[in-house]
PDB file of N, CA and C in Angstrom:
ATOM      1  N   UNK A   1      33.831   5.821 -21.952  1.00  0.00           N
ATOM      2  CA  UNK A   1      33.421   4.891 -20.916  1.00  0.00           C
ATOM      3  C   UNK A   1      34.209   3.584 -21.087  1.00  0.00           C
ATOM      4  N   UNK A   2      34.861   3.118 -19.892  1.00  0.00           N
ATOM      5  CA  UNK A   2      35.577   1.884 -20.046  1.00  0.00           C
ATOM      6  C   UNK A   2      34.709   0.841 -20.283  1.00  0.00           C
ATOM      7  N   UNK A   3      35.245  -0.457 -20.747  1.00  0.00           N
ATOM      8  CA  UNK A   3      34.427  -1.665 -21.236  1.00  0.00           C
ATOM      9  C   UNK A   3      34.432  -2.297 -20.065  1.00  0.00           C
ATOM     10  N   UNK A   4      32.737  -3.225 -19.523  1.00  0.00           N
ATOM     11  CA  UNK A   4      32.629  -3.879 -18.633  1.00  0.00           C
ATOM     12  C   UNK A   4      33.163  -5.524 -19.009  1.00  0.00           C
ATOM     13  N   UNK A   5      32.973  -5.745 -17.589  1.00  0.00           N
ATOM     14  CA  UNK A   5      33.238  -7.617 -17.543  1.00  0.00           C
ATOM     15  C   UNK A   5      31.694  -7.961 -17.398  1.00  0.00           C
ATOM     16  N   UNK A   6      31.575  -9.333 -18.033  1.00  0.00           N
ATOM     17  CA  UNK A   6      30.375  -9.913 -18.153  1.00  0.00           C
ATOM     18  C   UNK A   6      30.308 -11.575 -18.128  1.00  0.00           C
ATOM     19  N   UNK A   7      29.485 -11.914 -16.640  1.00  0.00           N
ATOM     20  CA  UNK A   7      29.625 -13.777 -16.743  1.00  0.00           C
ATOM     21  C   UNK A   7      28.622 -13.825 -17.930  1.00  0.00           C
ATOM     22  N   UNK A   8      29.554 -14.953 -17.966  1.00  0.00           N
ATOM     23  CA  UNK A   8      28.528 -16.163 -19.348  1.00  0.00           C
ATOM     24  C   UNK A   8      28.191 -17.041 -18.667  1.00  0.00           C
ATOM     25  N   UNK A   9      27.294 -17.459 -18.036  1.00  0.00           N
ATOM     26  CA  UNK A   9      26.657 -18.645 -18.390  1.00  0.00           C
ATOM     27  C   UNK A   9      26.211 -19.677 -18.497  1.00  0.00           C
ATOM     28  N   UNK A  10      26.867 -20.860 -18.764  1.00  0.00           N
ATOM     29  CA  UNK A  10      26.606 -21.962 -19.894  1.00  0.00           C
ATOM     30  C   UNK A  10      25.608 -22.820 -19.495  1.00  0.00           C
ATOM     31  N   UNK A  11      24.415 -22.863 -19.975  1.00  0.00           N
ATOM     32  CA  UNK A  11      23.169 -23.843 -19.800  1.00  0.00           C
ATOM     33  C   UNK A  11      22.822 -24.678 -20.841  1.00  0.00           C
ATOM     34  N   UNK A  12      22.175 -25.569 -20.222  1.00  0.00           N
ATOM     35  CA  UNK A  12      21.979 -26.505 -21.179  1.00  0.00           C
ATOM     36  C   UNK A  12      20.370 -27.578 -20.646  1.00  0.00           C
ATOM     37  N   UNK A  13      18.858 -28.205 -21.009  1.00  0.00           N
ATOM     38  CA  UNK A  13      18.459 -28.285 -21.003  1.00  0.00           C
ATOM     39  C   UNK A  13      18.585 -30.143 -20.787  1.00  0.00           C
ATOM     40  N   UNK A  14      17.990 -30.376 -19.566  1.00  0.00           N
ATOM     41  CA  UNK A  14      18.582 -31.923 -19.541  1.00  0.00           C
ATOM     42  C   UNK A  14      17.256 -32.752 -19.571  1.00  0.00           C
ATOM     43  N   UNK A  15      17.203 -33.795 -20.471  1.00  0.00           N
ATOM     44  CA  UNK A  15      16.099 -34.312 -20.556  1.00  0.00           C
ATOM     45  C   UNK A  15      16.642 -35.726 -20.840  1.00  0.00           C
ATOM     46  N   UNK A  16      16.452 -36.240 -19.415  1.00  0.00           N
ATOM     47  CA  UNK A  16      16.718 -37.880 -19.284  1.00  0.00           C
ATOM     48  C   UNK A  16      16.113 -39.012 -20.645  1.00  0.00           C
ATOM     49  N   UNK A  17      15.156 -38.603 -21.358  1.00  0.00           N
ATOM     50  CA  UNK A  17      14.729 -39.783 -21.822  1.00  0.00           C
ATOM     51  C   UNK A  17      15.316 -39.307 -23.249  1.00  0.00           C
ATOM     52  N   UNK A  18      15.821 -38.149 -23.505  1.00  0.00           N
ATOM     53  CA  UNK A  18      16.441 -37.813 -25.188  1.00  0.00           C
ATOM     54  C   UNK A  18      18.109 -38.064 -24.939  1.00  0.00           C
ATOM     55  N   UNK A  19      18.457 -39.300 -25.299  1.00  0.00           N
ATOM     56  CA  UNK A  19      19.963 -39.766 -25.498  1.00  0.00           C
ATOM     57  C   UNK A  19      20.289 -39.362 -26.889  1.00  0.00           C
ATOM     58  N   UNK A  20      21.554 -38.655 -26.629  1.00  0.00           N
ATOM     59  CA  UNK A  20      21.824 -38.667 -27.649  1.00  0.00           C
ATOM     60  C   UNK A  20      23.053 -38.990 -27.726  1.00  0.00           C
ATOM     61  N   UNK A  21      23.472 -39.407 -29.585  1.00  0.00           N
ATOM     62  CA  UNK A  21      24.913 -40.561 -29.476  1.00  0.00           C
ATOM     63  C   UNK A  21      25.666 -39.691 -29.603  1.00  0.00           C
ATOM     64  N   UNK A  22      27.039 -39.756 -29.112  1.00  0.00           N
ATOM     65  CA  UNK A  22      28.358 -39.096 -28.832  1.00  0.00           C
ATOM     66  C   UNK A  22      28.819 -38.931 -30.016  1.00  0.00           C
ATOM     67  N   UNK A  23      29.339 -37.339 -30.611  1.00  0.00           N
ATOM     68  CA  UNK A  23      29.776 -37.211 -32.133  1.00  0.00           C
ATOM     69  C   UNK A  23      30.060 -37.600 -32.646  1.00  0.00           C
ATOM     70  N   UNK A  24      30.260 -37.997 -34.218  1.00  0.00           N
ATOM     71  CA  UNK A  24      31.606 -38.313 -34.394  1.00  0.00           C
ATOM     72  C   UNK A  24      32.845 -38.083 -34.801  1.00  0.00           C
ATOM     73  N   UNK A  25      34.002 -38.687 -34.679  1.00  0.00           N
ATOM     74  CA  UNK A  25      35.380 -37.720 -34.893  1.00  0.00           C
ATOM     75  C   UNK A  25      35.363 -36.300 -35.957  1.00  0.00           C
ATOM     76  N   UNK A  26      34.660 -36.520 -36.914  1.00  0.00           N
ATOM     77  CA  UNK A  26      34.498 -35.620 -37.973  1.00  0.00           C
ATOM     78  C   UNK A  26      33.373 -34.195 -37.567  1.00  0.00           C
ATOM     79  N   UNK A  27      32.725 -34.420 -36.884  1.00  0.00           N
ATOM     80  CA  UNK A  27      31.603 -34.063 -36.072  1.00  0.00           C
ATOM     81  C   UNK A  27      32.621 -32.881 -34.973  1.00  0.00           C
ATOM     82  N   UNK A  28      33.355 -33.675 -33.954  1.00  0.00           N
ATOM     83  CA  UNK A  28      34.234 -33.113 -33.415  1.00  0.00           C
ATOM     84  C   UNK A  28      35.328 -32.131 -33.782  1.00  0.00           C
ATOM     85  N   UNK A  29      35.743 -32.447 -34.762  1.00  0.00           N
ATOM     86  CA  UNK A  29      36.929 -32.003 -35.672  1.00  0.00           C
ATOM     87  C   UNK A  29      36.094 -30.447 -36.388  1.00  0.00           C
ATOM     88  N   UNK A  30      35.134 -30.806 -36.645  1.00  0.00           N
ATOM     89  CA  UNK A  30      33.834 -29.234 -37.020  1.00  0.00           C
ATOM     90  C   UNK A  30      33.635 -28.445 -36.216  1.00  0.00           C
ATOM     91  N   UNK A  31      33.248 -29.563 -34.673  1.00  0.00           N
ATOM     92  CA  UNK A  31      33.120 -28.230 -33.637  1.00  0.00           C
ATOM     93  C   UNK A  31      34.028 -27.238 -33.005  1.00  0.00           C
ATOM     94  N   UNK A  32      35.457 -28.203 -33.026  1.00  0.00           N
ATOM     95  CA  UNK A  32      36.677 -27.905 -32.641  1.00  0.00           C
ATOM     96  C   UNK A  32      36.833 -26.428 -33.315  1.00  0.00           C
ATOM     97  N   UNK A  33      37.031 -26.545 -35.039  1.00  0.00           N
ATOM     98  CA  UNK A  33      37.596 -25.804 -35.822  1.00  0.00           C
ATOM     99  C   UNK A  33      36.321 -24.712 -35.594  1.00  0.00           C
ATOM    100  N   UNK A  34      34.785 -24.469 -35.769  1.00  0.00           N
ATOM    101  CA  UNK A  34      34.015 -23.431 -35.439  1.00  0.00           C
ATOM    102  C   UNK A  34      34.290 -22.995 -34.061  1.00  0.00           C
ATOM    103  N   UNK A  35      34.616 -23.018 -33.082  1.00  0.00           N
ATOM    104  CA  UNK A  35      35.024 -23.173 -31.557  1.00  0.00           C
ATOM    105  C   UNK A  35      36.189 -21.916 -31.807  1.00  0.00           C
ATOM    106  N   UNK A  36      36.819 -22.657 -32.468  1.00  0.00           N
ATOM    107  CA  UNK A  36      38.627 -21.736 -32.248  1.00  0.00           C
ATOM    108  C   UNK A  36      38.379 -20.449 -33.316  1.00  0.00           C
ATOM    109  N   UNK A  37      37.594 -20.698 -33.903  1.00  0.00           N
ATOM    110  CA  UNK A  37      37.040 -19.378 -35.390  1.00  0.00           C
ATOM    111  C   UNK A  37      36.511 -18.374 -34.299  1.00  0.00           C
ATOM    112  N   UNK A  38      35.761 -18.740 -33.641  1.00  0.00           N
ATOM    113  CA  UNK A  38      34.860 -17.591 -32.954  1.00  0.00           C
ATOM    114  C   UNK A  38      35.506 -17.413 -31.746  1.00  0.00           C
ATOM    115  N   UNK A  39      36.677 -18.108 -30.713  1.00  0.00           N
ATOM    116  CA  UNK A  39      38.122 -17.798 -30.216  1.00  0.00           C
ATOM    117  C   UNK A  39      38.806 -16.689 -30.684  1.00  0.00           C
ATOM    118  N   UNK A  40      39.057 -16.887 -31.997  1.00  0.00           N
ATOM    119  CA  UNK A  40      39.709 -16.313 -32.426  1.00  0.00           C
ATOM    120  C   UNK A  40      39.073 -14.466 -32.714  1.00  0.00           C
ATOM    121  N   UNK A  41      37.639 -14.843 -33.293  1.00  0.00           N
ATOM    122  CA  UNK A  41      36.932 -13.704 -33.476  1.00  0.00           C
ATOM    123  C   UNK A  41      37.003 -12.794 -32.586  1.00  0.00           C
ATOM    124  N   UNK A  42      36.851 -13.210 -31.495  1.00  0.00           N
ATOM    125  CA  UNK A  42      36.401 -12.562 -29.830  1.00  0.00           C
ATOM    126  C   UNK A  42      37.867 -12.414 -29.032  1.00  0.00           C
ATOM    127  N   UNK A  43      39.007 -12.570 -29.521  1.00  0.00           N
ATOM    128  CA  UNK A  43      39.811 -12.652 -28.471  1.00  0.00           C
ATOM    129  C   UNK A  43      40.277 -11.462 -27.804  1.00  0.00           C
ATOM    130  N   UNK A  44      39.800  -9.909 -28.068  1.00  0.00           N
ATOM    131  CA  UNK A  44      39.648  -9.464 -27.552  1.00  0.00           C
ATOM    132  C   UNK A  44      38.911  -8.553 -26.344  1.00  0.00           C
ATOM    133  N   UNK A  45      37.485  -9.729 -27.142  1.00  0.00           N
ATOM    134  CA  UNK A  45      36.979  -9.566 -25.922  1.00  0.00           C
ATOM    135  C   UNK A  45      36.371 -10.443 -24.984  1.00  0.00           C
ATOM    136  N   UNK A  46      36.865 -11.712 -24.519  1.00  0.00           N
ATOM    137  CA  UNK A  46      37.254 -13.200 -24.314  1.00  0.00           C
ATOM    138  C   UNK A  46      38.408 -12.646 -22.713  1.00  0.00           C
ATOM    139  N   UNK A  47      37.857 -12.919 -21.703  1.00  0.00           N
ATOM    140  CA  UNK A  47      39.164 -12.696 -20.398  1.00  0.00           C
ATOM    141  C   UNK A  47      39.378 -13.737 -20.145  1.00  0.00           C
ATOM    142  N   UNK A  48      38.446 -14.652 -19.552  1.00  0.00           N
ATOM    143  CA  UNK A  48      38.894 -15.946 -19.176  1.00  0.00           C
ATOM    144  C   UNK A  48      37.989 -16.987 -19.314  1.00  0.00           C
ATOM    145  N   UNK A  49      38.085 -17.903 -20.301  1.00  0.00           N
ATOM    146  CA  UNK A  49      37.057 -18.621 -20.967  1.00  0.00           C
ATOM    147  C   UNK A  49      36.424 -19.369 -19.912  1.00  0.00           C
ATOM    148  N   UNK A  50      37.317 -19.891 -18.650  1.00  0.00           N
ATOM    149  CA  UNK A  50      36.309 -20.219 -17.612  1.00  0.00           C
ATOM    150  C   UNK A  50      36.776 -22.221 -17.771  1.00  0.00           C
ATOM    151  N   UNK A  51      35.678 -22.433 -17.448  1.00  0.00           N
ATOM    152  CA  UNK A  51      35.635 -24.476 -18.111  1.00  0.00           C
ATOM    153  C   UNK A  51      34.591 -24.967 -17.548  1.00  0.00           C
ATOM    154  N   UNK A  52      34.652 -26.131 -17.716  1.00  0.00           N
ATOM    155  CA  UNK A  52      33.486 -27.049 -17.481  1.00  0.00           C
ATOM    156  C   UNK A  52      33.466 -27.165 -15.676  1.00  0.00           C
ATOM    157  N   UNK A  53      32.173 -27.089 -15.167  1.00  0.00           N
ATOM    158  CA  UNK A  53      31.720 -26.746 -13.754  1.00  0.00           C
ATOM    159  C   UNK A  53      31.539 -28.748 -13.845  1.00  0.00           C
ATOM    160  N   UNK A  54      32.320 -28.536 -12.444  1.00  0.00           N
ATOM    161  CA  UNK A  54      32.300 -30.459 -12.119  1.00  0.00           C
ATOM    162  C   UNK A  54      31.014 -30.380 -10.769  1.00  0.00           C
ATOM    163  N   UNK A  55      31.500 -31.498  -9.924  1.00  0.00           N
ATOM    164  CA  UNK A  55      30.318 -31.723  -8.870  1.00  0.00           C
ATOM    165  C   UNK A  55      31.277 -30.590  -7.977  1.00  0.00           C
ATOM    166  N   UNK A  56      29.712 -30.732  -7.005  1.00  0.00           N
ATOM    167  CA  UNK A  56      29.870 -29.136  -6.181  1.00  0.00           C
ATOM    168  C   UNK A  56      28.902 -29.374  -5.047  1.00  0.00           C
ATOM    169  N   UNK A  57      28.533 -28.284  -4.154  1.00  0.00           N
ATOM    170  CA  UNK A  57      27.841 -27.951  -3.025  1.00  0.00           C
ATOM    171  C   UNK A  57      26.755 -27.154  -3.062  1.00  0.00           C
ATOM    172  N   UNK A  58      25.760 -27.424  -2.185  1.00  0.00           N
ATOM    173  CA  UNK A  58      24.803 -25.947  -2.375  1.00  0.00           C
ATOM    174  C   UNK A  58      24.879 -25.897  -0.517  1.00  0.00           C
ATOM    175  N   UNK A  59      25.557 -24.664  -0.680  1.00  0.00           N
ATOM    176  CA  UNK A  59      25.686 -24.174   0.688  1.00  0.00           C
ATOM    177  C   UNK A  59      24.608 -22.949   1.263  1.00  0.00           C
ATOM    178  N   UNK A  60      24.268 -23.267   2.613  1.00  0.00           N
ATOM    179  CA  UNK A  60      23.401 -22.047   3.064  1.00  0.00           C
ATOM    180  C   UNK A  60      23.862 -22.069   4.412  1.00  0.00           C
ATOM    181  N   UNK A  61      23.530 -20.816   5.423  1.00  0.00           N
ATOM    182  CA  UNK A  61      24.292 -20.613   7.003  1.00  0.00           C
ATOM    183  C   UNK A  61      24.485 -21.684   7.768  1.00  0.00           C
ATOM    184  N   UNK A  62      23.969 -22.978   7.443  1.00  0.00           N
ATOM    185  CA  UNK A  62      23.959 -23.728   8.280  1.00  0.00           C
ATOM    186  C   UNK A  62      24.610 -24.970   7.825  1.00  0.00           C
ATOM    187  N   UNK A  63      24.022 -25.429   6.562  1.00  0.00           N
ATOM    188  CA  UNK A  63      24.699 -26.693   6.049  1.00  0.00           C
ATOM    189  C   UNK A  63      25.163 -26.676   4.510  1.00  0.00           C
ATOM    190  N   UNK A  64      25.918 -27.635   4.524  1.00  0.00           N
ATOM    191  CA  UNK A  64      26.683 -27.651   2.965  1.00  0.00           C
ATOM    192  C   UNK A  64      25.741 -29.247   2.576  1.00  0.00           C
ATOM    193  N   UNK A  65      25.262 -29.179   1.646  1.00  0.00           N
ATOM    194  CA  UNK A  65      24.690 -30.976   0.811  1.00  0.00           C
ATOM    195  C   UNK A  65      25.119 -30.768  -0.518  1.00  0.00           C
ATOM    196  N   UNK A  66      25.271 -32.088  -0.843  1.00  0.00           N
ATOM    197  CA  UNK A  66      26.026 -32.295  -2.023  1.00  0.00           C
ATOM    198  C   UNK A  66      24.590 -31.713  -3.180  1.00  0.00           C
ATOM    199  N   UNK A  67      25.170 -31.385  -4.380  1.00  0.00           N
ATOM    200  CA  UNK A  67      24.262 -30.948  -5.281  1.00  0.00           C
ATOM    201  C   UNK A  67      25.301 -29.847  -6.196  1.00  0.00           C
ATOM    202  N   UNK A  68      24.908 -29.394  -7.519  1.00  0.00           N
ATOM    203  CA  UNK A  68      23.410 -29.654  -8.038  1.00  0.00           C
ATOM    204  C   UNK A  68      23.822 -30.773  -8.763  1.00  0.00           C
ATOM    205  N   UNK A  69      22.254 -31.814  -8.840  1.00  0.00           N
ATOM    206  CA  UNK A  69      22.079 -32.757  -9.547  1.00  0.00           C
ATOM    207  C   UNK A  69      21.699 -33.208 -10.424  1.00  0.00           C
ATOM    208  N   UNK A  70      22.664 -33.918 -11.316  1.00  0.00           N
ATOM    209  CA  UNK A  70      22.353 -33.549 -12.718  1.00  0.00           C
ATOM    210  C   UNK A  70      20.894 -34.458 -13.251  1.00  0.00           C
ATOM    211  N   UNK A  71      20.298 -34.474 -12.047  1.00  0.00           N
ATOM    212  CA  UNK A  71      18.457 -34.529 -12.675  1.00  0.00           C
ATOM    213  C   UNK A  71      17.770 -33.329 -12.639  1.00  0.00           C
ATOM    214  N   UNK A  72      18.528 -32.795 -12.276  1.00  0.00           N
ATOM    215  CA  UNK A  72      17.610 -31.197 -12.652  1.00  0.00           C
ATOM    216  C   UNK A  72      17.111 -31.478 -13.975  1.00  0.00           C
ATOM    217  N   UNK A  73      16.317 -30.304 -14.284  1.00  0.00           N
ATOM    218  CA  UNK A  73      15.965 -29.995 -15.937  1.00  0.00           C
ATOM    219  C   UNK A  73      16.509 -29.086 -16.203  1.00  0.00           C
ATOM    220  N   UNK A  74      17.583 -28.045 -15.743  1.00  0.00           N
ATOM    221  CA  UNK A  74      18.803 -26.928 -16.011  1.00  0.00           C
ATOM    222  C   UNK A  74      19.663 -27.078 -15.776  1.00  0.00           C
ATOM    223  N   UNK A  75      21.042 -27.454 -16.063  1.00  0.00           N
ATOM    224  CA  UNK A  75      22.276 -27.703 -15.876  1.00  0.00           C
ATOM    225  C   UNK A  75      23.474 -26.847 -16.333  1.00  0.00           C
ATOM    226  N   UNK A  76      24.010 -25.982 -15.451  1.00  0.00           N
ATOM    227  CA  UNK A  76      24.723 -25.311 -15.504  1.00  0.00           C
ATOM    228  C   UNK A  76      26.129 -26.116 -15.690  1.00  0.00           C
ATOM    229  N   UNK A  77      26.537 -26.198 -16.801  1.00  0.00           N
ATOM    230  CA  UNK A  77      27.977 -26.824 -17.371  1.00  0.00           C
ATOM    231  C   UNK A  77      29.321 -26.002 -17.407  1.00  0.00           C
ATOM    232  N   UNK A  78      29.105 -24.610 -17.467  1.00  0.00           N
ATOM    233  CA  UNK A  78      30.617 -24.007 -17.321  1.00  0.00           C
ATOM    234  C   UNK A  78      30.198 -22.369 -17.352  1.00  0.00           C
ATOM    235  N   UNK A  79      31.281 -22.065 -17.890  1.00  0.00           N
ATOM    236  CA  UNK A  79      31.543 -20.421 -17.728  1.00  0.00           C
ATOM    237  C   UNK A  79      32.280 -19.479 -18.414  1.00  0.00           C
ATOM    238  N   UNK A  80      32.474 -18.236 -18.409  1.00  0.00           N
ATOM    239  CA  UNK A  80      33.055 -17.207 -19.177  1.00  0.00           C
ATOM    240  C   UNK A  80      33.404 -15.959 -18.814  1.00  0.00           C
ATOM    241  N   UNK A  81      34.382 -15.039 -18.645  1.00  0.00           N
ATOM    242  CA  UNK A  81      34.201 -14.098 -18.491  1.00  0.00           C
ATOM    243  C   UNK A  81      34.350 -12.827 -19.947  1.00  0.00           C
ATOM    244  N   UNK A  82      33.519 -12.311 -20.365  1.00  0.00           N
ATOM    245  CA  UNK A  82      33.665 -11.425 -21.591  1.00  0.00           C
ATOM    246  C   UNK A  82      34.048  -9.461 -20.995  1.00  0.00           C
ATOM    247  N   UNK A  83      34.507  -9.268 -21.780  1.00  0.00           N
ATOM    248  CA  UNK A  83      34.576  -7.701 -21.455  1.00  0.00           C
ATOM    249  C   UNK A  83      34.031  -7.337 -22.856  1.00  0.00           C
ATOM    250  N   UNK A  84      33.175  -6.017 -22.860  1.00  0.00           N
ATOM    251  CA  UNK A  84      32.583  -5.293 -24.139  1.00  0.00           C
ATOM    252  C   UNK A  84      32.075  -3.933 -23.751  1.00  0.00           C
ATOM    253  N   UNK A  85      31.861  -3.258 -24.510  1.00  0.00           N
ATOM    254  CA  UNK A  85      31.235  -1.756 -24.158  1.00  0.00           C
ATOM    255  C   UNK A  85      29.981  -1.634 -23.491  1.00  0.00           C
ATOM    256  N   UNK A  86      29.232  -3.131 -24.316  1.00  0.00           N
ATOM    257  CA  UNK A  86      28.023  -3.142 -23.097  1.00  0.00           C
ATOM    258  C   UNK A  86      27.107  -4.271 -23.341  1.00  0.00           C
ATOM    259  N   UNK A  87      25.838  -4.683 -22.506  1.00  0.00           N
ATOM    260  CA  UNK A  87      25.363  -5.971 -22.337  1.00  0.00           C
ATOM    261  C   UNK A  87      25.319  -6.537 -23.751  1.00  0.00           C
ATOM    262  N   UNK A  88      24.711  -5.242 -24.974  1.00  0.00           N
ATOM    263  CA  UNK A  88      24.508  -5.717 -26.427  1.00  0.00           C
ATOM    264  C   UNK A  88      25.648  -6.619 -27.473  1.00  0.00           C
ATOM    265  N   UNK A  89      26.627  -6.347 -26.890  1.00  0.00           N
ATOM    266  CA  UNK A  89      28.027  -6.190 -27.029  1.00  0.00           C
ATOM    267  C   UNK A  89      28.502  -7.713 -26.696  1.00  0.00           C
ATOM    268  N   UNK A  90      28.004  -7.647 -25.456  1.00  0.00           N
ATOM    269  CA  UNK A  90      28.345  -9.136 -24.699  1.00  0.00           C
ATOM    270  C   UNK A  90      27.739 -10.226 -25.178  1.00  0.00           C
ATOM    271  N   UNK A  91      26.100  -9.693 -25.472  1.00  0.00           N
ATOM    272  CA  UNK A  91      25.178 -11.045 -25.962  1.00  0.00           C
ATOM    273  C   UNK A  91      25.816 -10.959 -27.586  1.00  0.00           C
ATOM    274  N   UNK A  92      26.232 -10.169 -28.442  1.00  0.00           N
ATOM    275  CA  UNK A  92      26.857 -10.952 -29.647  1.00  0.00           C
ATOM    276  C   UNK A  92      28.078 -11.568 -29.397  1.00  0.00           C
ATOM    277  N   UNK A  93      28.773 -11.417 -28.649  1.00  0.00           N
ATOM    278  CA  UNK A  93      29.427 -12.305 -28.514  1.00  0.00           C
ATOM    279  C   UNK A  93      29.124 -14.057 -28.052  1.00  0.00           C
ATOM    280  N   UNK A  94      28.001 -14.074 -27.155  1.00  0.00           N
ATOM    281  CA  UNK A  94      27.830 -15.485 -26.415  1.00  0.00           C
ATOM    282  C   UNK A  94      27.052 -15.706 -27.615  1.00  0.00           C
ATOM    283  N   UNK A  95      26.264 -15.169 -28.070  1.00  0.00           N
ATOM    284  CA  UNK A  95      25.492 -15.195 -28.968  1.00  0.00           C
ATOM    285  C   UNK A  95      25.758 -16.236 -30.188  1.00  0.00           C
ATOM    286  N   UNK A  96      26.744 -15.823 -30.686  1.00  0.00           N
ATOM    287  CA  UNK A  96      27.667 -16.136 -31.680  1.00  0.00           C
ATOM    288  C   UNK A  96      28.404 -17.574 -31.512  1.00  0.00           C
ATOM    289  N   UNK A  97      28.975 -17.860 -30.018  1.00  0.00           N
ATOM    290  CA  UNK A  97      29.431 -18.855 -29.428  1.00  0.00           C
ATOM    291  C   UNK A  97      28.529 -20.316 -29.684  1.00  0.00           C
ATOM    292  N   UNK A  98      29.906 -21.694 -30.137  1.00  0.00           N
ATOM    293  CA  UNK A  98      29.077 -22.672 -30.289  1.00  0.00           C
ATOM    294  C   UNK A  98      28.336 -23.117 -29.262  1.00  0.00           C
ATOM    295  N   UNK A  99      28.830 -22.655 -27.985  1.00  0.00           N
ATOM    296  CA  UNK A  99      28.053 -23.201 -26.602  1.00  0.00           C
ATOM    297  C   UNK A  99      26.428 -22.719 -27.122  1.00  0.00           C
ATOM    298  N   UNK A 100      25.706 -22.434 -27.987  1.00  0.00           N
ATOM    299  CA  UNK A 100      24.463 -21.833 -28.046  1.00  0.00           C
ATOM    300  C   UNK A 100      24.036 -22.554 -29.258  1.00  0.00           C
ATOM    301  N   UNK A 101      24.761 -23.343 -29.848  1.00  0.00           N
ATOM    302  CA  UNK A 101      24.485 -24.038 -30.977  1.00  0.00           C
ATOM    303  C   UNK A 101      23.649 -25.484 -31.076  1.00  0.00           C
ATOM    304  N   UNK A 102      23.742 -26.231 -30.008  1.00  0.00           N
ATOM    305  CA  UNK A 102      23.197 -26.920 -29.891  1.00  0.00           C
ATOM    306  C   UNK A 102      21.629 -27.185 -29.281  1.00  0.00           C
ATOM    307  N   UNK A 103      21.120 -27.961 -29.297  1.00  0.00           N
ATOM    308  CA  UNK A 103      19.367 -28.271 -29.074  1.00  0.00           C
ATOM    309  C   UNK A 103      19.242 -27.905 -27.289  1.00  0.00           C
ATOM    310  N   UNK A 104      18.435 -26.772 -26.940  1.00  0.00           N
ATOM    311  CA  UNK A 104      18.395 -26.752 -25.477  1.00  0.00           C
ATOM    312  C   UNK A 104      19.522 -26.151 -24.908  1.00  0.00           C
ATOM    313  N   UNK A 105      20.480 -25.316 -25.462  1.00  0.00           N
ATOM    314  CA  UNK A 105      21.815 -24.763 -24.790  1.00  0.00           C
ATOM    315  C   UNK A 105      21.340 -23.300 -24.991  1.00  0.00           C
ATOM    316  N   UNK A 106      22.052 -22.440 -24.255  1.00  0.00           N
ATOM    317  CA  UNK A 106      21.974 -21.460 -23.854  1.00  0.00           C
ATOM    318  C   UNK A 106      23.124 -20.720 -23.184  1.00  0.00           C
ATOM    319  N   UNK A 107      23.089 -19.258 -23.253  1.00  0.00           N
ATOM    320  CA  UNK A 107      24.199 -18.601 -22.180  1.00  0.00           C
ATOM    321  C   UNK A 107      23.797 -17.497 -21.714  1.00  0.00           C
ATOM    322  N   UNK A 108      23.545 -17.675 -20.297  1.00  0.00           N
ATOM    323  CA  UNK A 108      22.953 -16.370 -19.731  1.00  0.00           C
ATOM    324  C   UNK A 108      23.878 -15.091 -19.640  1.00  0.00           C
ATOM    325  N   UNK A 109      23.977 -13.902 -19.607  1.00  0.00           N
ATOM    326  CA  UNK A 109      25.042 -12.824 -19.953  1.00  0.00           C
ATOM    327  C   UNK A 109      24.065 -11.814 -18.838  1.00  0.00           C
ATOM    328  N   UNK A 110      25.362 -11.596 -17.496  1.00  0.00           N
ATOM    329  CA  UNK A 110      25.058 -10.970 -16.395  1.00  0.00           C
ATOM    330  C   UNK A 110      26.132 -10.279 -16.688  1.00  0.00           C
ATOM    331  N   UNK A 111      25.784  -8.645 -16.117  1.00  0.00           N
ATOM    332  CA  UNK A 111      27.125  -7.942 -15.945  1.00  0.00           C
ATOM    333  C   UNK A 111      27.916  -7.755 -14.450  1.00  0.00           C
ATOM    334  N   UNK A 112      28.914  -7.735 -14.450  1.00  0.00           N
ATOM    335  CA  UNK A 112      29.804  -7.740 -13.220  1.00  0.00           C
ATOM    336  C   UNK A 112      30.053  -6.700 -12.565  1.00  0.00           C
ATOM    337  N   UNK A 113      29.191  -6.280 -11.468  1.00  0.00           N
ATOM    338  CA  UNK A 113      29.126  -4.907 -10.854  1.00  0.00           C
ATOM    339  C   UNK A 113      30.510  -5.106  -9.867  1.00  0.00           C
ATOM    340  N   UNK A 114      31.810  -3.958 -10.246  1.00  0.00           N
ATOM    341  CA  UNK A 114      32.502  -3.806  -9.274  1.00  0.00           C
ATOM    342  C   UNK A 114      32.830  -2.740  -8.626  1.00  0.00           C
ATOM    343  N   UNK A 115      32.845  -2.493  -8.032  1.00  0.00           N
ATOM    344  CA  UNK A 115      33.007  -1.838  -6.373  1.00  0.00           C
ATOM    345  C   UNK A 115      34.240  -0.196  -7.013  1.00  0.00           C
TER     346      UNK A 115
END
């Protein structure tokens, strides 16, 4: 059986009144280097890492309004595409990913039905 494609994702839990302070260089330099480890781990099964989702539309038959807004309490920040033998396959991979490392992050893992 060939290996499917699978979106990732990337969520993250937004809660206006918990600021938190911006890393620091050394902090960065950790996430960087765990980041490219598990890059590296997955790169075969890694298609197109995707990126960070900017401002956008929520469109329906009739009108386009600006949104989504980042007062939600779910914030969809980016994306992924994985290929693996199967969903189990896929979630160790996101699984594993620093995008899941932090307080309130998450990666949802849908499979890609094609035609």
């Amino acid at each position: 059986m060939p290996a499917k494609n699978y979106l990732c994702i990337q969520r993250s839990q937004s809660d206006n009144s918990e600021k938190r302070p911006p890393p620091t260089p050394a902090q960065m330099e950790d996430m960087y280097a765990k980041f490219n480890a598990w890059k590296d781990k997955f790169k075969d099964n890694i298609i197109d890492m995707g990126g960070k989702l900017g401002d956008g539309k929520v469109v329906t038959a009739d009108t386009a309004t600006d949104g989504p807004f980042i007062e939600t309490k779910e914030v969809v920040g980016g994306f992924m595409i994985v290929s693996a033998d199967s969903i189990e396959e896929a979630v160790q991979v996101a699984q594993q990913s620093p995008g899941v490392w932090m307080p309130g992050s998450s990666v949802e893992v849908r499979e890609i039905h094609t035609p």
